[in-house]
N, C-alpha and C. Protein backbone atom coordinates (compact mmCIF):
# COMPACT_ATOMS: atom_id res chain seq x y z
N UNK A 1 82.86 16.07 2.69
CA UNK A 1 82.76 14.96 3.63
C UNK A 1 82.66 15.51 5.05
N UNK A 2 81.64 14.86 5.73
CA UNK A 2 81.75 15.68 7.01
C UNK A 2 82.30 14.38 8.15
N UNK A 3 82.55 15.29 9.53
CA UNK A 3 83.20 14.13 10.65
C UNK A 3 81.98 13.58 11.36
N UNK A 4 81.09 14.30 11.33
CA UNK A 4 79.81 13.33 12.37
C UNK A 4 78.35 14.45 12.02
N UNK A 5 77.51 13.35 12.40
CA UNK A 5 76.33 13.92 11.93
C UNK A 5 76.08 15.22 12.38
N UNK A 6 75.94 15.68 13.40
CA UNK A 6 75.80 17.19 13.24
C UNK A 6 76.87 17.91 12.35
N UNK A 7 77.36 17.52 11.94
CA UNK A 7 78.04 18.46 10.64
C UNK A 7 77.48 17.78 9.72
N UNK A 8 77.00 17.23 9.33
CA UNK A 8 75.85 16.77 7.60
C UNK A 8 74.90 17.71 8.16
N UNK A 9 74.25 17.60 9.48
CA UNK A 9 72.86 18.23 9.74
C UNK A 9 73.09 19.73 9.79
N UNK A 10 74.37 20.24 9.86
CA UNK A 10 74.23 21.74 10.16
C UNK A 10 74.28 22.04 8.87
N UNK A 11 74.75 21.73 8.13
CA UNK A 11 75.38 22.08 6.37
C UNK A 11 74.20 21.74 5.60
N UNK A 12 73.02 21.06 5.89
CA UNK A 12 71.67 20.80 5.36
C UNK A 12 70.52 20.89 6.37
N UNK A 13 70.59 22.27 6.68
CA UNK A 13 69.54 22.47 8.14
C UNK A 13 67.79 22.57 6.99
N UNK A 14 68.19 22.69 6.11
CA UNK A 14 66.55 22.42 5.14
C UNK A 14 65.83 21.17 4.60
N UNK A 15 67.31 20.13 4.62
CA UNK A 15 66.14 18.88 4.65
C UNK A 15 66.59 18.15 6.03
N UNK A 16 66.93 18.98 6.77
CA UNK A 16 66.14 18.05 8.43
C UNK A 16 65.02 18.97 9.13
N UNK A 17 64.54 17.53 10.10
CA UNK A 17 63.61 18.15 11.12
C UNK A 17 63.99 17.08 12.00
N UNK A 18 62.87 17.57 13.45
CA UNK A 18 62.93 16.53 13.95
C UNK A 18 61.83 15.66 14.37
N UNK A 19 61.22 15.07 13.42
CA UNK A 19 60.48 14.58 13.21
C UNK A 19 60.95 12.77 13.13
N UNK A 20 60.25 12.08 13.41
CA UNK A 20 60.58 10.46 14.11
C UNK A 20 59.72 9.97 12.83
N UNK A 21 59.05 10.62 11.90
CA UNK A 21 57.94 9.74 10.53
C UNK A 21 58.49 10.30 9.58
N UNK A 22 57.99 8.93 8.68
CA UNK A 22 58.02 9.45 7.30
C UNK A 22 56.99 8.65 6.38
N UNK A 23 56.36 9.83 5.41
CA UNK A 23 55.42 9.08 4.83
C UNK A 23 55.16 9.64 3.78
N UNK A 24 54.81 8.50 3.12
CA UNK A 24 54.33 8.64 1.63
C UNK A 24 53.60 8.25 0.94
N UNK A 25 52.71 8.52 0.16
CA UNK A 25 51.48 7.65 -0.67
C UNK A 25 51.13 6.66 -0.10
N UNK A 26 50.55 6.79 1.23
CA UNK A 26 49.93 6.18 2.01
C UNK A 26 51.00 4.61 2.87
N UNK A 27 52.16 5.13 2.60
CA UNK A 27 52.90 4.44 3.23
C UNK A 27 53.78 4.89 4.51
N UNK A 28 53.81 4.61 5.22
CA UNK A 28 54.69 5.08 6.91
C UNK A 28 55.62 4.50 7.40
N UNK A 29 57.10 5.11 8.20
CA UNK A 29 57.51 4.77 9.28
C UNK A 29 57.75 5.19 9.73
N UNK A 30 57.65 5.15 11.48
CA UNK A 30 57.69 6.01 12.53
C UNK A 30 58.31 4.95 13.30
N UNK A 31 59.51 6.17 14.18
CA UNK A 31 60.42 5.58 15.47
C UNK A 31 59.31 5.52 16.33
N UNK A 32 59.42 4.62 17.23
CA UNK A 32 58.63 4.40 18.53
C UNK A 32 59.61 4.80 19.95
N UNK A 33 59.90 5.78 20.25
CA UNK A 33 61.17 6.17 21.21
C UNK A 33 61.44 7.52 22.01
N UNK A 34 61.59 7.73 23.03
CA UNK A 34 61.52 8.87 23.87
C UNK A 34 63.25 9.92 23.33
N UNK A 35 63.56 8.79 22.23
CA UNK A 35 65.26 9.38 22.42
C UNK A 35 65.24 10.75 21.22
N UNK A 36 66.24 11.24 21.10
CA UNK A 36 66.40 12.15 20.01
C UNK A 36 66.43 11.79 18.69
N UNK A 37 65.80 12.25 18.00
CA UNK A 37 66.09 11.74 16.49
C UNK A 37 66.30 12.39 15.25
N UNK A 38 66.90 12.75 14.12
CA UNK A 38 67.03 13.86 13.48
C UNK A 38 66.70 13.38 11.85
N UNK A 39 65.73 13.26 11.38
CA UNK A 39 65.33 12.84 9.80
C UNK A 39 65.25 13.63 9.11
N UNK A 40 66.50 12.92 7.53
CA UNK A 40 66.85 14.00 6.75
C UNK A 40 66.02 13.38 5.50
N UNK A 41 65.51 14.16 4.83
CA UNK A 41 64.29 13.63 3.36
C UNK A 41 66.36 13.66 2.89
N UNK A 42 66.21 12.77 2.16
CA UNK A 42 67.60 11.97 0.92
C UNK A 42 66.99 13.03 -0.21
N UNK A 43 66.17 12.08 -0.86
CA UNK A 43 65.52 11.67 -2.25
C UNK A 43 65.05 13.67 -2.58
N UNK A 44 65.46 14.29 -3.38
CA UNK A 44 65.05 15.39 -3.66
C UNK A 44 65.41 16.75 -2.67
N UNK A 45 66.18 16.55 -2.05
CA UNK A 45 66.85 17.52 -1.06
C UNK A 45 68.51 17.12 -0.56
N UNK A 46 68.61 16.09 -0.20
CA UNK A 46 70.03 16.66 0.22
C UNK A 46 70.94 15.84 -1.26
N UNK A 47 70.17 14.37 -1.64
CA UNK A 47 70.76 14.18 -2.68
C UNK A 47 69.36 14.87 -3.95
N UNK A 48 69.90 15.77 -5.04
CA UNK A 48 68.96 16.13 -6.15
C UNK A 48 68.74 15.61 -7.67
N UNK A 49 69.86 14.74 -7.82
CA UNK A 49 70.09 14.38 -8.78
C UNK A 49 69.35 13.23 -9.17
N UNK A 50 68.64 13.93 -10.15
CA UNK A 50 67.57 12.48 -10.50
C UNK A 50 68.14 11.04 -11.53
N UNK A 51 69.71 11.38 -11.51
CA UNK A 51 70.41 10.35 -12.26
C UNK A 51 70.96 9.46 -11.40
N UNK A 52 70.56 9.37 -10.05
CA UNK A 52 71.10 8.52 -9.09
C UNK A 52 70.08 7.98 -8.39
N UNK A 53 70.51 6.60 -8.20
CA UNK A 53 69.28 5.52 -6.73
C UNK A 53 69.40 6.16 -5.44
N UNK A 54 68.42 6.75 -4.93
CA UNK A 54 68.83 6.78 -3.84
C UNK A 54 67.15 6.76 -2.96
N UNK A 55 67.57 6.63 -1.58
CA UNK A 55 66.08 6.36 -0.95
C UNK A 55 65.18 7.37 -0.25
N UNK A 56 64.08 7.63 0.41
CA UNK A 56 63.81 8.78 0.36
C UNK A 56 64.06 9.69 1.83
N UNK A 57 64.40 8.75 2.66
CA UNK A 57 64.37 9.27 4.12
C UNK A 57 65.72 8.68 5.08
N UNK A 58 66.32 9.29 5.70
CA UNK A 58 66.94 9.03 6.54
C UNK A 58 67.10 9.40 8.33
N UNK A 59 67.07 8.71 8.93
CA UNK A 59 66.92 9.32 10.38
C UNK A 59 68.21 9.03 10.97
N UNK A 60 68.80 9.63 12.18
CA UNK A 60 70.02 9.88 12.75
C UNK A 60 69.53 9.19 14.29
N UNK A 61 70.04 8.58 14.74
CA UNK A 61 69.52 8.31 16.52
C UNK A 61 70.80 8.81 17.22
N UNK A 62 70.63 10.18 17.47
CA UNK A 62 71.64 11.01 18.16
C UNK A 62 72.49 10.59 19.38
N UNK A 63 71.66 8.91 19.91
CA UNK A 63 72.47 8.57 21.44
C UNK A 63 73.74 7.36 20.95
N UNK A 64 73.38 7.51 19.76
CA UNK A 64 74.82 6.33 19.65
C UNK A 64 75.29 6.37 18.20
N UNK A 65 74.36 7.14 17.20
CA UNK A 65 74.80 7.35 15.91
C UNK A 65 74.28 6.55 14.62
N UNK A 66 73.43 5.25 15.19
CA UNK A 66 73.00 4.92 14.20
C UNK A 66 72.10 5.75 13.08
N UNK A 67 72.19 4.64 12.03
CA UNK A 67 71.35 5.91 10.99
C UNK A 67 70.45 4.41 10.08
N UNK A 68 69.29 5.36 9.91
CA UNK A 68 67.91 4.57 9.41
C UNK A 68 68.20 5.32 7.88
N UNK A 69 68.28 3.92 6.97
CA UNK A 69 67.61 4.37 5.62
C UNK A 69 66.23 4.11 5.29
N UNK A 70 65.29 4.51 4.82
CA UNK A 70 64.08 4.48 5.01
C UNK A 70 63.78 4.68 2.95
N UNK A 71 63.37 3.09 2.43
CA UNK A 71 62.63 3.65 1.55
C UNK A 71 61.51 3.43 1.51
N UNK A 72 60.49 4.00 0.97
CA UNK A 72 58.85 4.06 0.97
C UNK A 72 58.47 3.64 -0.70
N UNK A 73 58.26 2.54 -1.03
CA UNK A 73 57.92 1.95 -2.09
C UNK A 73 56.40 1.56 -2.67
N UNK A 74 56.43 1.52 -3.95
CA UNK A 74 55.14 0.86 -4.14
C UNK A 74 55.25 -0.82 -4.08
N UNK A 75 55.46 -1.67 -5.01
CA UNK A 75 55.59 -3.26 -4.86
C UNK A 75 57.40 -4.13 -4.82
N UNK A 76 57.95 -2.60 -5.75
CA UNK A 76 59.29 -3.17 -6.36
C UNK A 76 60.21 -3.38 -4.94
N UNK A 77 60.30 -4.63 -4.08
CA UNK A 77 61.27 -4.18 -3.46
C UNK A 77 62.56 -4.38 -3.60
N UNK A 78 62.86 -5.41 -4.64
CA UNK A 78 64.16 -5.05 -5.08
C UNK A 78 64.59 -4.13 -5.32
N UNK A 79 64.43 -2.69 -6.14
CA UNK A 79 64.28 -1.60 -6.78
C UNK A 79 64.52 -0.63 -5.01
N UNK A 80 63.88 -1.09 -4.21
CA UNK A 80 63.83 -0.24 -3.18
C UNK A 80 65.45 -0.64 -2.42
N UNK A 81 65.73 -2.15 -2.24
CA UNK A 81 66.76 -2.49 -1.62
C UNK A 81 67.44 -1.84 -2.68
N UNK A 82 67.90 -1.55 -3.86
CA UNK A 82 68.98 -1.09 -4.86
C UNK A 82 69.01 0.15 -3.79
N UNK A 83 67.94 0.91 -4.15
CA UNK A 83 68.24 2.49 -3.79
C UNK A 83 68.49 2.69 -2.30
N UNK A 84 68.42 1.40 -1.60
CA UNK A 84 69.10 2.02 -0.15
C UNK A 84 70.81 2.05 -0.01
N UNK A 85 70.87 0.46 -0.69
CA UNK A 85 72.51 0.58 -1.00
C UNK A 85 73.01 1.50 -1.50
N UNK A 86 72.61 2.17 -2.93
CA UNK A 86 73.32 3.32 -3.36
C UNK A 86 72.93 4.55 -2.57
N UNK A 87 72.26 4.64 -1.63
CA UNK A 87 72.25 5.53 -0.61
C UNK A 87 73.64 5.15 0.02
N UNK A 88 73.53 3.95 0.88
CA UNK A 88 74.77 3.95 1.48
C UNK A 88 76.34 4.30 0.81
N UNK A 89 76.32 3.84 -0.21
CA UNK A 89 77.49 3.74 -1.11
C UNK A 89 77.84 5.72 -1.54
N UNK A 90 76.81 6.38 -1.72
CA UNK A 90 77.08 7.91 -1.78
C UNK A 90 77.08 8.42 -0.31
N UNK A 91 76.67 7.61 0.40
CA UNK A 91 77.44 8.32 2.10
C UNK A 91 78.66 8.52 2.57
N UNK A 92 78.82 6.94 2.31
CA UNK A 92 80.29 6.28 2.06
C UNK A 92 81.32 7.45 1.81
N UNK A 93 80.94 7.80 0.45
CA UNK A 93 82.06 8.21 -0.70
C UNK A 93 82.14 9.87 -0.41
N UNK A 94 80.59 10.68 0.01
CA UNK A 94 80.05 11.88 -0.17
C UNK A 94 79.81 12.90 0.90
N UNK A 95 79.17 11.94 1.81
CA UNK A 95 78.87 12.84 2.99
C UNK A 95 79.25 12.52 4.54
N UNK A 96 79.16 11.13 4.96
CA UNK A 96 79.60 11.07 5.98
C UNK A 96 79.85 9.03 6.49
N UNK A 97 81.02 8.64 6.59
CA UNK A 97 81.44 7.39 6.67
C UNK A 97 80.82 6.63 7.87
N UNK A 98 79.47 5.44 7.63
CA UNK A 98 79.18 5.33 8.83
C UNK A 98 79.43 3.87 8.83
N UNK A 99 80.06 3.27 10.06
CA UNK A 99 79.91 1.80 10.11
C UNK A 99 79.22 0.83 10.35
N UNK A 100 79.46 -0.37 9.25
CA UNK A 100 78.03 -1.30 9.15
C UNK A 100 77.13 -1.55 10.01
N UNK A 101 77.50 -1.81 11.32
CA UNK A 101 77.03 -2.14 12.56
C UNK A 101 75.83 -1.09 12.84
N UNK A 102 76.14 0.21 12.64
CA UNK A 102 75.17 1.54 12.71
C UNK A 102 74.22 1.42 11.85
N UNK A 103 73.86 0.62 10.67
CA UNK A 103 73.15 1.07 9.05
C UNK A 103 72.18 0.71 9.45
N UNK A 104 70.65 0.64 9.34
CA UNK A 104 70.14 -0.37 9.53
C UNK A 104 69.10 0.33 7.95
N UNK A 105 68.49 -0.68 7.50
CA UNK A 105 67.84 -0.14 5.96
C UNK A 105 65.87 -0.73 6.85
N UNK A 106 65.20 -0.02 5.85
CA UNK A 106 63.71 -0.34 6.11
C UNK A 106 63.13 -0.17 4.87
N UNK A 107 62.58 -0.87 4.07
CA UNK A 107 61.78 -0.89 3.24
C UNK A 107 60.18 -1.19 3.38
N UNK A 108 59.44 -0.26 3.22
CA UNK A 108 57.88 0.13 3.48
C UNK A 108 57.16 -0.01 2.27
N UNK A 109 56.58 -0.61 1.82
CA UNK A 109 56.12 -0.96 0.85
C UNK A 109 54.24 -1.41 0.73
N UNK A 110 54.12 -0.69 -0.20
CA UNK A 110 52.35 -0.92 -0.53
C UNK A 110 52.05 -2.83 -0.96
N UNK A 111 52.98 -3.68 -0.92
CA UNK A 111 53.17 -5.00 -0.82
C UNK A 111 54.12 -5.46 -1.35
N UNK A 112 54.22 -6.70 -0.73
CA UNK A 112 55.65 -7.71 -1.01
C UNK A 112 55.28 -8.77 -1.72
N UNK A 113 55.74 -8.89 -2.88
CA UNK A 113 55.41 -10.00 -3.87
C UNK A 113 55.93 -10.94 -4.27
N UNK A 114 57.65 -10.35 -3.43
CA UNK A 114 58.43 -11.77 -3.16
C UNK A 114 58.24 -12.95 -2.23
N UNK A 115 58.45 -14.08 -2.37
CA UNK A 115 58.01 -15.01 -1.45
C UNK A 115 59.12 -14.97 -0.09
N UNK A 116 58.68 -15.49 0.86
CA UNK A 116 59.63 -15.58 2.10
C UNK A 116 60.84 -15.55 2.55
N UNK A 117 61.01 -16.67 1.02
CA UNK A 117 62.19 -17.32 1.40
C UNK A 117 63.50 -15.95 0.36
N UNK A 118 62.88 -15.55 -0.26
CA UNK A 118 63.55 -14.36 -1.45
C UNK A 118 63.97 -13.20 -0.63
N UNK A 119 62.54 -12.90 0.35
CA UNK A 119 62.71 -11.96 1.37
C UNK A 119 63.78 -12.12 2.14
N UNK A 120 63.68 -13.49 3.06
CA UNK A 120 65.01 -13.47 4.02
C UNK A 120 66.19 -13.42 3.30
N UNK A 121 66.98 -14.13 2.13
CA UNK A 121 67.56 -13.92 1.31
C UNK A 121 68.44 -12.23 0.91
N UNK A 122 67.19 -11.26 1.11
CA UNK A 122 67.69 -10.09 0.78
C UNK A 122 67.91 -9.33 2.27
N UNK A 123 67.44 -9.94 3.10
CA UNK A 123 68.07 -9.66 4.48
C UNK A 123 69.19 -10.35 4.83
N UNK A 124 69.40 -11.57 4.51
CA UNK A 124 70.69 -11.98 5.01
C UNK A 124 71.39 -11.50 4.01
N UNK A 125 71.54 -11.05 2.73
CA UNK A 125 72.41 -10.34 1.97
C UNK A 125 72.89 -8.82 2.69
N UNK A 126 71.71 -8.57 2.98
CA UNK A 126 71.97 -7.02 3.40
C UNK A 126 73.33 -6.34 4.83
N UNK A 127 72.29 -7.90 5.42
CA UNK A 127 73.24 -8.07 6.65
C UNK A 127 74.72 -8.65 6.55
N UNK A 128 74.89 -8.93 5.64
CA UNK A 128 76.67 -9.74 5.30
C UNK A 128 76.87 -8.19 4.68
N UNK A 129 76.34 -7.74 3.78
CA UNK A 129 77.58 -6.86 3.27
C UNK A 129 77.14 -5.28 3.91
N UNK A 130 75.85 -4.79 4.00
CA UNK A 130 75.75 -3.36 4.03
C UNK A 130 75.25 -2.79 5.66
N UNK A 131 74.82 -4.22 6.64
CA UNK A 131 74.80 -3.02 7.35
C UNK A 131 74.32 -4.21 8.76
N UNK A 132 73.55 -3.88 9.52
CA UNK A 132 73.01 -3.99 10.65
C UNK A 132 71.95 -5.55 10.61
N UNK A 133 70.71 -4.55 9.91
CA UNK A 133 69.42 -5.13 9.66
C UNK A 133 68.45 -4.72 8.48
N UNK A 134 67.81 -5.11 8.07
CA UNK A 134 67.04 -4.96 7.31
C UNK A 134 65.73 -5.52 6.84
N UNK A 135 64.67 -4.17 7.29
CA UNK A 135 63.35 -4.73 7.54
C UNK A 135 62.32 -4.08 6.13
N UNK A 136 61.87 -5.39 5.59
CA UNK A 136 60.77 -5.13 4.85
C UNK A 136 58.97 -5.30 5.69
N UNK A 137 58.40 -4.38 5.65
CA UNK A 137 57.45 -4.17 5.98
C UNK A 137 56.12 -3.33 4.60
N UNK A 138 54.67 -4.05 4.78
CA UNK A 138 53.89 -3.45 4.00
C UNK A 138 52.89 -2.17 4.30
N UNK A 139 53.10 -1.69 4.03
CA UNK A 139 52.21 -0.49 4.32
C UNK A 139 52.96 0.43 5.45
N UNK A 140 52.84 0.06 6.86
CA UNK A 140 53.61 1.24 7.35
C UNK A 140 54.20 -0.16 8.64
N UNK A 141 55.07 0.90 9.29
CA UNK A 141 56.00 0.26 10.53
C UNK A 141 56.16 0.92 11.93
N UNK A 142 56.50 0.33 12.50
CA UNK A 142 56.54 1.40 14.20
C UNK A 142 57.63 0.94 14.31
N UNK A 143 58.84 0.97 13.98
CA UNK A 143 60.06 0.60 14.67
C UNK A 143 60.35 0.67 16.11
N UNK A 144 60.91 0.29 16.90
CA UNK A 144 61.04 0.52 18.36
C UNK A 144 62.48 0.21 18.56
N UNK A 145 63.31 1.22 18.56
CA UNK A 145 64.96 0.52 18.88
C UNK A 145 65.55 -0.07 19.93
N UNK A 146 66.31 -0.92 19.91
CA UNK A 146 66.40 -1.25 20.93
C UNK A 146 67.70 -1.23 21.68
């Protein structure tokens, strides 16, 4: 368990960079921001275990601590919201305790096939129990923090 993100980031200096994107099979998100940012690939590097949900990207915003879960999906976004929570839930427990207010989740997705009202639904869920905000977007995103 570490006390603050530069101790997750020093103890896994191979899956960070500092890089503000992340992308995958033609899906993107990129910070829009002059600030510092530190993105750790999750999915196949810092967590390996292919017996666990988890999502594929995470970014750090070094001026106040929030942290971006970032999954990059094909249609399932339920499947994608699962694997951000159990991201959070092995942070929680594993690597480093962050509070809700800080979380914010993004799901990027090659399309959304839920209707509107299902969508907001899994944002106002997200937002009562796991975190901040939570943005589904298709294809890619420019986040801009604010």
């Amino acid at each position: 368990m570490h006390n603050n993100f530069n101790e997750l980031i020093a103890s896994n200096q191979n899956c960070c960079s500092n890089s503000k994107v992340a992308s995958e099979n033609g899906k993107r998100f990129e910070i829009v921001s002059n600030e510092d940012f530190k993105r750790i690939r999750i999915d196949d590097c810092l967590i390996t275990s292919m017996q666990i949900q988890k999502c594929d990207f995470g970014f750090v915003r070094h001026s106040n601590d929030d942290f971006y879960f970032v999954e990059l999906k094909g249609k399932d976004v339920k499947i994608a919201l699962n694997q951000i929570i159990s991201t959070i839930n092995i942070f929680e427990s594993n690597f480093i305790k962050t509070p809700k207010d800080k979380r914010y989740g993004f799901i990027i997705s090659s399309r959304n096939p839920l209707s509107s009202t299902e969508t907001n639904n899994l944002k106002q869920a997200f937002a009562k129990k796991y975190g901040r905000l939570l943005e589904i977007k298709s294809r890619e995103h420019k986040y801009i923090p604010k």
